[in-house]
C-alpha atoms as a PDB file:
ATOM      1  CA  UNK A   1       0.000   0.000   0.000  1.00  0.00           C
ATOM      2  CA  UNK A   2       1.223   3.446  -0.931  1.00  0.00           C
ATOM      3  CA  UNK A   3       1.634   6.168   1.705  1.00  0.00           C
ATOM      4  CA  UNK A   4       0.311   9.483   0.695  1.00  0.00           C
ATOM      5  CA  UNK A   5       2.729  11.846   0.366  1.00  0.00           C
ATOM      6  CA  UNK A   6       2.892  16.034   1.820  1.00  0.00           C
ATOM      7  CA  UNK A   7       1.993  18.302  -0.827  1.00  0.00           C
ATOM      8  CA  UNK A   8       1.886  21.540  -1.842  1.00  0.00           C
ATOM      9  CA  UNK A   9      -2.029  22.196  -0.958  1.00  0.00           C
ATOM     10  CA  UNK A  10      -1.904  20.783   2.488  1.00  0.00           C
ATOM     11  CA  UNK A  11      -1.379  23.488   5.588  1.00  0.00           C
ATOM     12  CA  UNK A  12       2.407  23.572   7.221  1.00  0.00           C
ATOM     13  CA  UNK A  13       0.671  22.937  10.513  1.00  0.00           C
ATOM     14  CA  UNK A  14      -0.442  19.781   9.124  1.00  0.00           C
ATOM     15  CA  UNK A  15       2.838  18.796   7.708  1.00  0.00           C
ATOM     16  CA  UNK A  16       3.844  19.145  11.590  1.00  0.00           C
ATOM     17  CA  UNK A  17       1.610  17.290  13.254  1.00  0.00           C
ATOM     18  CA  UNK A  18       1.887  14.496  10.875  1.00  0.00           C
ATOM     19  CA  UNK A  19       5.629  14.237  12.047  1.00  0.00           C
ATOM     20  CA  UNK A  20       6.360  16.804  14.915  1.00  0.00           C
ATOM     21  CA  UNK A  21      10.087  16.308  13.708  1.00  0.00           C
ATOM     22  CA  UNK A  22       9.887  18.250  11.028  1.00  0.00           C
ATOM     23  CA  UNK A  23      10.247  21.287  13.698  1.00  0.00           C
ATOM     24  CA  UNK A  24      13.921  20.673  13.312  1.00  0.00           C
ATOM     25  CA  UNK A  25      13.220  20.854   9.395  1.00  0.00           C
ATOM     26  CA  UNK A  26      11.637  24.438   9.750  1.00  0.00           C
ATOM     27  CA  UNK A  27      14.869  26.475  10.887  1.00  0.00           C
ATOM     28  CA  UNK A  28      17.460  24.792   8.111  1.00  0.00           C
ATOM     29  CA  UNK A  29      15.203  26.526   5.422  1.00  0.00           C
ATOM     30  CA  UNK A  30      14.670  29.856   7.786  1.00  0.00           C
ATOM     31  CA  UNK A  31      10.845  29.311   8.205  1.00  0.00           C
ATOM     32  CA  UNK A  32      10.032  30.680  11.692  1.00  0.00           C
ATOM     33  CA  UNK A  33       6.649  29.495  13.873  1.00  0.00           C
ATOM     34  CA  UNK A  34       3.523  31.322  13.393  1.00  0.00           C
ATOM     35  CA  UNK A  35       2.929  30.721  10.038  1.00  0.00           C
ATOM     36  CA  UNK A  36      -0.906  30.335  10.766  1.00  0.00           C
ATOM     37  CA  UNK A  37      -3.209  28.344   7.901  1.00  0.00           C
ATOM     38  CA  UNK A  38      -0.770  28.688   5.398  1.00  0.00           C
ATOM     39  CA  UNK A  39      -0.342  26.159   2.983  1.00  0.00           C
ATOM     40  CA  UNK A  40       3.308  24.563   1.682  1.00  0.00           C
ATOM     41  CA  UNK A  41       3.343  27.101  -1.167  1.00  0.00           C
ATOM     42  CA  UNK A  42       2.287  29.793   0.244  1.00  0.00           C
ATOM     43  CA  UNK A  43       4.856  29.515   3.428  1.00  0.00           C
ATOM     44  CA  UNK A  44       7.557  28.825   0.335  1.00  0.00           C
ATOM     45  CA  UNK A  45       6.849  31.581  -1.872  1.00  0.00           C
ATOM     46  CA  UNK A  46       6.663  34.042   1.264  1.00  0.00           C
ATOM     47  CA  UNK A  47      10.407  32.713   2.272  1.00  0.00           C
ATOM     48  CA  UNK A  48      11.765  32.442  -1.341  1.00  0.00           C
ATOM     49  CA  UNK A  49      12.147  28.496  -1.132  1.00  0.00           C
ATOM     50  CA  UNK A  50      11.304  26.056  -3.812  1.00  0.00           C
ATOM     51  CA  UNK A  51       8.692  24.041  -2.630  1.00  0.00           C
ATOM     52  CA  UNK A  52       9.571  21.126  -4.616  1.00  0.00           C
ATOM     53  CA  UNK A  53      12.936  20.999  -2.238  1.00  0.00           C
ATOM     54  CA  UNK A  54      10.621  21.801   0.712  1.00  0.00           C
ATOM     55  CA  UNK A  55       8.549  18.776  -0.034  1.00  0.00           C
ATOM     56  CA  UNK A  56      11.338  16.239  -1.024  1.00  0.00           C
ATOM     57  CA  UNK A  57      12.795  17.087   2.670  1.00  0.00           C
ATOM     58  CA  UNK A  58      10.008  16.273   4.338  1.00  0.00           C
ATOM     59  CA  UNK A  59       8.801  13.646   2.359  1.00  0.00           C
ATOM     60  CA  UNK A  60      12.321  11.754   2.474  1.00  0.00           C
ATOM     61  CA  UNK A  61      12.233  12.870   6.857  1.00  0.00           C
ATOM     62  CA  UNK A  62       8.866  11.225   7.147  1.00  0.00           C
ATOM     63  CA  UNK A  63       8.483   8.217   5.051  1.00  0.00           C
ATOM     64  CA  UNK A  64      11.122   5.510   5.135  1.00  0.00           C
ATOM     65  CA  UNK A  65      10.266   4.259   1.445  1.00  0.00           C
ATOM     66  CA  UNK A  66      10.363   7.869  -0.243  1.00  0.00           C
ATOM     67  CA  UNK A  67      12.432   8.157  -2.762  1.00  0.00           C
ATOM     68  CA  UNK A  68      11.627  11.358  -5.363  1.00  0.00           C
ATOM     69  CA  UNK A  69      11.165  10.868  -8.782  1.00  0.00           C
ATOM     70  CA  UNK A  70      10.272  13.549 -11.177  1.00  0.00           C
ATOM     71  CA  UNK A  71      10.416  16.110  -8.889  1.00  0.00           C
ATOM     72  CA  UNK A  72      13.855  15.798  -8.642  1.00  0.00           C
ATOM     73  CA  UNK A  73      14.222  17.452 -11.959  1.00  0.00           C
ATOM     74  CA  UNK A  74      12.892  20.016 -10.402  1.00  0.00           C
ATOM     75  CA  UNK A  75      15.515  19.952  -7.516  1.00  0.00           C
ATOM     76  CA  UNK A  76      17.420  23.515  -6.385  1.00  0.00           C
ATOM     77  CA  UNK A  77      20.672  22.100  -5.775  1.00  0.00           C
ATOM     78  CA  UNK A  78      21.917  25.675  -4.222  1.00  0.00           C
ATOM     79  CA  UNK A  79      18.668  25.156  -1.738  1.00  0.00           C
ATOM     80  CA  UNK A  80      19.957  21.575  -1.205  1.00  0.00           C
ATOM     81  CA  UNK A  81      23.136  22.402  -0.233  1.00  0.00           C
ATOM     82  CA  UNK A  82      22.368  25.275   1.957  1.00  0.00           C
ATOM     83  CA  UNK A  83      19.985  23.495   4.283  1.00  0.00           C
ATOM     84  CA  UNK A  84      22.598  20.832   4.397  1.00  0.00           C
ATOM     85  CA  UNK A  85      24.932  23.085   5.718  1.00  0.00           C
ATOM     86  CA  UNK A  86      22.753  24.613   7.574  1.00  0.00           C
ATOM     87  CA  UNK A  87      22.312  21.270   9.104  1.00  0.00           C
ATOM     88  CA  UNK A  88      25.908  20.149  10.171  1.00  0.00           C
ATOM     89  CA  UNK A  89      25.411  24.255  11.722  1.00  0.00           C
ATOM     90  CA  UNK A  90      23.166  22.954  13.775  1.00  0.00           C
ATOM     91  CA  UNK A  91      24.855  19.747  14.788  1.00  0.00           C
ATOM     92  CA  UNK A  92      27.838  21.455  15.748  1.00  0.00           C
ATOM     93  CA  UNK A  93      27.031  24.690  17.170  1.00  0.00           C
ATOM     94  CA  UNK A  94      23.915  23.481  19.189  1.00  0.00           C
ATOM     95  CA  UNK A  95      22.960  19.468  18.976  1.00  0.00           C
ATOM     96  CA  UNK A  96      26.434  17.692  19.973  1.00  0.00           C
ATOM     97  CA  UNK A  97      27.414  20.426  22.340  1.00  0.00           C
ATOM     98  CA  UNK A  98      23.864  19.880  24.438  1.00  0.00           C
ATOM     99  CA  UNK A  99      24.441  16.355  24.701  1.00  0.00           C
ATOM    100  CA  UNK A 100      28.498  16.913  25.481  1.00  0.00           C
ATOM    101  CA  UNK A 101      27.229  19.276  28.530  1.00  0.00           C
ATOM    102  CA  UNK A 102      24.151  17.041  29.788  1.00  0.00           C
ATOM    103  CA  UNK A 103      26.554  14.052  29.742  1.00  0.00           C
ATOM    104  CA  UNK A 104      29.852  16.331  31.258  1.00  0.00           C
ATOM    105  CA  UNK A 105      26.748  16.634  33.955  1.00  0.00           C
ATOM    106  CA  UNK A 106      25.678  12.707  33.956  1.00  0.00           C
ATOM    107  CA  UNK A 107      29.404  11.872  34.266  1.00  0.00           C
ATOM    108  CA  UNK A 108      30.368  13.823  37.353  1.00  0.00           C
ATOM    109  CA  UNK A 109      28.286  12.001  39.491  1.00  0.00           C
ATOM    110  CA  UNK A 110      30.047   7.973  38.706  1.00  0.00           C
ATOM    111  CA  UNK A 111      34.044   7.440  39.135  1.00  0.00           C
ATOM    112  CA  UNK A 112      36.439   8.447  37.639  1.00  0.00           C
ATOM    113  CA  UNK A 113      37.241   5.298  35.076  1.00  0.00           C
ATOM    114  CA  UNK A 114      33.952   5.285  34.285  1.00  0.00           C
ATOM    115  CA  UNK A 115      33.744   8.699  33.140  1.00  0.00           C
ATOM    116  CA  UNK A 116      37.214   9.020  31.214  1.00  0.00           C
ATOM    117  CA  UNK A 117      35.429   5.711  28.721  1.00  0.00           C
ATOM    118  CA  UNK A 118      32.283   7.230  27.981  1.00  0.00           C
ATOM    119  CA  UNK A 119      33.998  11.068  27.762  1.00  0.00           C
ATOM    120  CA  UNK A 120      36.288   9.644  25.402  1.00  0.00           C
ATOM    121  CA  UNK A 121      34.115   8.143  23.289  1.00  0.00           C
ATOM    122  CA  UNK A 122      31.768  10.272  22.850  1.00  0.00           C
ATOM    123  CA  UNK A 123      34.453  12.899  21.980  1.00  0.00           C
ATOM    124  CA  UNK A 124      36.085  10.233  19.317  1.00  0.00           C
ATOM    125  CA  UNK A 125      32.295  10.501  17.969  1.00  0.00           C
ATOM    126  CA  UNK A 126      32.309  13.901  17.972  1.00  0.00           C
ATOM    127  CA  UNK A 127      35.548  14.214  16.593  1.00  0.00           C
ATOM    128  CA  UNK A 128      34.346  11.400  13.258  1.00  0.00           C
ATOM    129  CA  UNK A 129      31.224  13.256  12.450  1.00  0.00           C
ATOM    130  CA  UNK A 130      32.720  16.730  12.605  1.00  0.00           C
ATOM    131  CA  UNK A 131      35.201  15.420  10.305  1.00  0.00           C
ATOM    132  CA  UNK A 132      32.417  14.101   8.085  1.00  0.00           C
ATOM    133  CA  UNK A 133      30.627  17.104   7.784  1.00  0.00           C
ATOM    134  CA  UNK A 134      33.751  19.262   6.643  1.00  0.00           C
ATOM    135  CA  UNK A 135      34.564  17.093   4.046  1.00  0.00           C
ATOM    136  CA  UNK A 136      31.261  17.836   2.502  1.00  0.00           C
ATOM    137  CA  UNK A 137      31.638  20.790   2.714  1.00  0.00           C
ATOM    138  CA  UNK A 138      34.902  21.454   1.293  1.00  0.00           C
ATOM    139  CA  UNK A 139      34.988  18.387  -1.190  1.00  0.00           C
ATOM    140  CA  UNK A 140      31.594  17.149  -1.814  1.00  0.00           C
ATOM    141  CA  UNK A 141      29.938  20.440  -2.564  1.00  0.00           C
ATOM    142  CA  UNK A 142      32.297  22.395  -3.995  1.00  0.00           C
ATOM    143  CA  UNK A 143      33.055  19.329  -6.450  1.00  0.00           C
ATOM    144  CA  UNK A 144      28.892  19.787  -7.288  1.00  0.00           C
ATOM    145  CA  UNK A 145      28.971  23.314  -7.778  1.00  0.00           C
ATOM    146  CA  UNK A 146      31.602  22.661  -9.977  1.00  0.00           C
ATOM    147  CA  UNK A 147      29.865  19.801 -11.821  1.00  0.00           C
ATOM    148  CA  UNK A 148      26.457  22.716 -12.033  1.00  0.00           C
ATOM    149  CA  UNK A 149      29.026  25.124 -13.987  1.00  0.00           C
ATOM    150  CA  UNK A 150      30.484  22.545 -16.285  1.00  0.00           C
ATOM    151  CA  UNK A 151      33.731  21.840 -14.857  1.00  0.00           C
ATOM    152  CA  UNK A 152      35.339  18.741 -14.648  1.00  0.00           C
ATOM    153  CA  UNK A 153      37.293  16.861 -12.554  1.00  0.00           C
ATOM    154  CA  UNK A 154      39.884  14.178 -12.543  1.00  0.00           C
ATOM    155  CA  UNK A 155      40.993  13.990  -8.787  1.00  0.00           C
ATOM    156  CA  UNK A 156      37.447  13.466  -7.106  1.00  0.00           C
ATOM    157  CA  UNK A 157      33.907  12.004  -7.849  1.00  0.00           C
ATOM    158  CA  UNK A 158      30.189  11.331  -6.417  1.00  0.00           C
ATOM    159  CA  UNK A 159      31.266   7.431  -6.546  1.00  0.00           C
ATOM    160  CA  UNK A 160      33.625   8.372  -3.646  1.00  0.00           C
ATOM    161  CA  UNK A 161      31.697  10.178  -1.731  1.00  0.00           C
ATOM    162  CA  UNK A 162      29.033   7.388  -2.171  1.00  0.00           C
ATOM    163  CA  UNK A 163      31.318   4.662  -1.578  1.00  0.00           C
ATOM    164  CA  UNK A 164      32.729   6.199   1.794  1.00  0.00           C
ATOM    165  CA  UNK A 165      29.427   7.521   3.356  1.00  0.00           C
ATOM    166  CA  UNK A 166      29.579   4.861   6.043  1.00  0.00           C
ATOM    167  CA  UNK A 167      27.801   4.895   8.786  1.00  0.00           C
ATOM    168  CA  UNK A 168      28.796   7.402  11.543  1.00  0.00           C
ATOM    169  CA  UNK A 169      25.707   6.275  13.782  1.00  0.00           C
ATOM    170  CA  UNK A 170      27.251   2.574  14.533  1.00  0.00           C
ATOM    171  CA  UNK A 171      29.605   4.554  17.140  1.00  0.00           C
ATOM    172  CA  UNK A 172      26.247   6.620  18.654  1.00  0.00           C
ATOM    173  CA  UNK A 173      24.828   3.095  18.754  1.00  0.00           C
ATOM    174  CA  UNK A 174      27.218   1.655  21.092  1.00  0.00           C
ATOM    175  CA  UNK A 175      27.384   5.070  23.357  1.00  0.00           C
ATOM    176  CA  UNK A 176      23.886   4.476  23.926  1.00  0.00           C
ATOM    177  CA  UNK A 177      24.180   0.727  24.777  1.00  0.00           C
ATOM    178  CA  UNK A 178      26.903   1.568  27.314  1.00  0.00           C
ATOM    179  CA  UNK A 179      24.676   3.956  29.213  1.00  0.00           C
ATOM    180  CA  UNK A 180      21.753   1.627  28.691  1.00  0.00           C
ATOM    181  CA  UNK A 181      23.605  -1.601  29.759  1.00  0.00           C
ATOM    182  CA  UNK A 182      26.739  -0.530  31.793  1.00  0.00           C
ATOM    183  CA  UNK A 183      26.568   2.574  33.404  1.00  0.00           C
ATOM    184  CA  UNK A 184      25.582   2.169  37.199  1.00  0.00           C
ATOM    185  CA  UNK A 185      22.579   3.721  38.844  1.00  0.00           C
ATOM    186  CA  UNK A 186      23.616   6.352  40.742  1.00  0.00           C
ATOM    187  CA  UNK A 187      19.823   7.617  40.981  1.00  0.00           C
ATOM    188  CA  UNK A 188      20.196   9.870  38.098  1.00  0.00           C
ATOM    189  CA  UNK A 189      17.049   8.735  35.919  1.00  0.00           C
ATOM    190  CA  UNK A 190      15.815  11.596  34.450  1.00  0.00           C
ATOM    191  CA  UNK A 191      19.396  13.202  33.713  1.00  0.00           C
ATOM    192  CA  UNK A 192      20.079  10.035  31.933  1.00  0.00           C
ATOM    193  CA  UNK A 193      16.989  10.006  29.847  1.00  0.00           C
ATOM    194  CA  UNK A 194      17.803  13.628  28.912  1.00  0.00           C
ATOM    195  CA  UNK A 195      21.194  12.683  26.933  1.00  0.00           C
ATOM    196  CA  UNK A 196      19.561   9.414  25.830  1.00  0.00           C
ATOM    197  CA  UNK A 197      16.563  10.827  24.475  1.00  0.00           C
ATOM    198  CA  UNK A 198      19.168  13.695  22.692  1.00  0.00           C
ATOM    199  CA  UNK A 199      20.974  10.686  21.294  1.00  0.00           C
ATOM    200  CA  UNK A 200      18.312   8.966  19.812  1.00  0.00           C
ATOM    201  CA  UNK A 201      17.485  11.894  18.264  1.00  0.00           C
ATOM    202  CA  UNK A 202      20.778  13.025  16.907  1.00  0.00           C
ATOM    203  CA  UNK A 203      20.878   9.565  15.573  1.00  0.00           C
ATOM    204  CA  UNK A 204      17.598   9.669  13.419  1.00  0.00           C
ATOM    205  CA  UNK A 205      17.826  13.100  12.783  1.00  0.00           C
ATOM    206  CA  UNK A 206      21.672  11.985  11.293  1.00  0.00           C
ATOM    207  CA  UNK A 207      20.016   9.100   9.405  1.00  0.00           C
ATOM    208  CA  UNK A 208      17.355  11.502   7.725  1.00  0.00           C
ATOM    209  CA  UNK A 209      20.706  13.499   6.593  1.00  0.00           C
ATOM    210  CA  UNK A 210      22.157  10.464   5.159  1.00  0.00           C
ATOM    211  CA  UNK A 211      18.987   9.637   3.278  1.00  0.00           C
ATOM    212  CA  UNK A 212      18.791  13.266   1.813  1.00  0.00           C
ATOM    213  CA  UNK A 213      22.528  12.910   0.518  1.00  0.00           C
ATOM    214  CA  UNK A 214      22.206   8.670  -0.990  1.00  0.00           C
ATOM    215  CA  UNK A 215      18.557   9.693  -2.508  1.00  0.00           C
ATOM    216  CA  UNK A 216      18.910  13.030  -3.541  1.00  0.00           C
ATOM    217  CA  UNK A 217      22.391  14.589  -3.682  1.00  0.00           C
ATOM    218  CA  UNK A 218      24.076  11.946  -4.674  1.00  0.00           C
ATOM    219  CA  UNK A 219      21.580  10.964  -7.848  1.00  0.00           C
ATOM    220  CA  UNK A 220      21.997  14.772  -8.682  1.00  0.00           C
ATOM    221  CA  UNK A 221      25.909  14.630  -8.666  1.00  0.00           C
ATOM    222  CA  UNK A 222      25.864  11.625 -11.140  1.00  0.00           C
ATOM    223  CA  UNK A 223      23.321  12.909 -13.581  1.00  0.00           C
ATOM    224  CA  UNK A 224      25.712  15.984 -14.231  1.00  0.00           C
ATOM    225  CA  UNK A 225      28.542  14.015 -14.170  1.00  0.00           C
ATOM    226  CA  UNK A 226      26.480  11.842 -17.189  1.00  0.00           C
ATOM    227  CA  UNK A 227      26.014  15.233 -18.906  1.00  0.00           C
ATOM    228  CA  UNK A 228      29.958  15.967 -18.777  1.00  0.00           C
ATOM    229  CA  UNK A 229      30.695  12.336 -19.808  1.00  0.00           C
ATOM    230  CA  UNK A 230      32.305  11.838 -16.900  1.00  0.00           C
ATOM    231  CA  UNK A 231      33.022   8.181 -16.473  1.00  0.00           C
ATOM    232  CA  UNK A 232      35.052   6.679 -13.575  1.00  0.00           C
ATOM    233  CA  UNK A 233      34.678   3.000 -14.012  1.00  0.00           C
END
């Protein structure tokens, strides 16, 4: 059975309470609350966004099977990559620094072996996704701007980036098992459902990002680099 997709006509608030989630959605493309009964156009054409992109992101955020298919001839690659970035802005400067400072909390209160392990992992997680997101954005989208202009080139290509985008959750997997399984009570329930509950959501919210890049990036990249005859086989 078919899922029925967001559309154009619908109202925003709907969009929302379909999948509350898309709140973090809202500030990547600059749309602020108290948008009222506006419909997905009309909220687009008021903040100058294509609501072709504005759909694909919350289609490919809300239903696990979405992939886009004639719309994205439609796609604004320059809107693309800015809520992308816009994205790893927001896992930087506010997402993975919350969780660092709940857990710096979570951690003073067990010993001192204890909290050296899960510090230092979750700083060597830190550490792989920051890493991640710079080299998109000083590789991967510079290489598709290029690729928009017309220019070639021999040193990089989307199969790369596509054959390397592993998966930087399996680390925020295990940090969660470890406070899950191993961490002792030390009668500090709610703190520790705080930074869980932020993890779990990092980690979908980080999956949704990967999704956005394998199903609509990425098939972007290669149909330019089809129209340069670019062939790295």
């Amino acid at each position: 059975m078919k899922h029925l997709l967001f559309s154009g006509k619908q109202k925003l608030s709907d969009l929302i309470h379909a999948n509350y989630k898309l709140l973090q959605v809202l500030p990547r493309f600059n749309i602020k609350l108290g948008f009222e009964n506006k419909k997905v156009d009309e909220v687009c054409e008021q903040y100058g966004i294509s609501p072709h992109l504005f759909l694909m992101v919350c289609n490919v955020c809300t239903f696990d099977t979405y992939a886009p298919g004639k719309e994205a001839g439609q796609l604004d690659i320059d809107g693309l990559i800015l809520y992308l970035t816009r994205s790893h802005q927001d896992y930087r400067e506010y997402r993975i620094p919350v969780i660092k400072e709940q857990l710096n909390r979570l951690l003073d209160r067990h010993n001192a072996r204890e909290e050296e392990s899960v510090r230092q992992f979750f700083d060597d997680y830190s550490a792989e996704v920051i890493k991640h997101l710079r080299h998109e954005e000083h590789t991967v989208f510079p290489y598709i701007y290029g690729l928009k202009q017309g220019v070639r080139s021999e040193q990089y290509h989307i199969r790369q980036f596509e054959k390397n985008h592993g998966n930087i959750e399996e680390k925020l997997h295990d940090l969660k098992n470890i406070i899950i399984k191993y961490l002792p009570d030390q009668n500090d329930g709610e703190l520790r459902n705080q930074v869980l509950f932020n993890l779990f959501w990092l980690e979908e919210d980080l999956n949704r990002h990967t999704l956005l890049e394998e199903r609509i990036l990425v098939p972007f990249a290669q149909q330019l680099e089809e129209r340069l005859n670019i062939n790295h086989e």
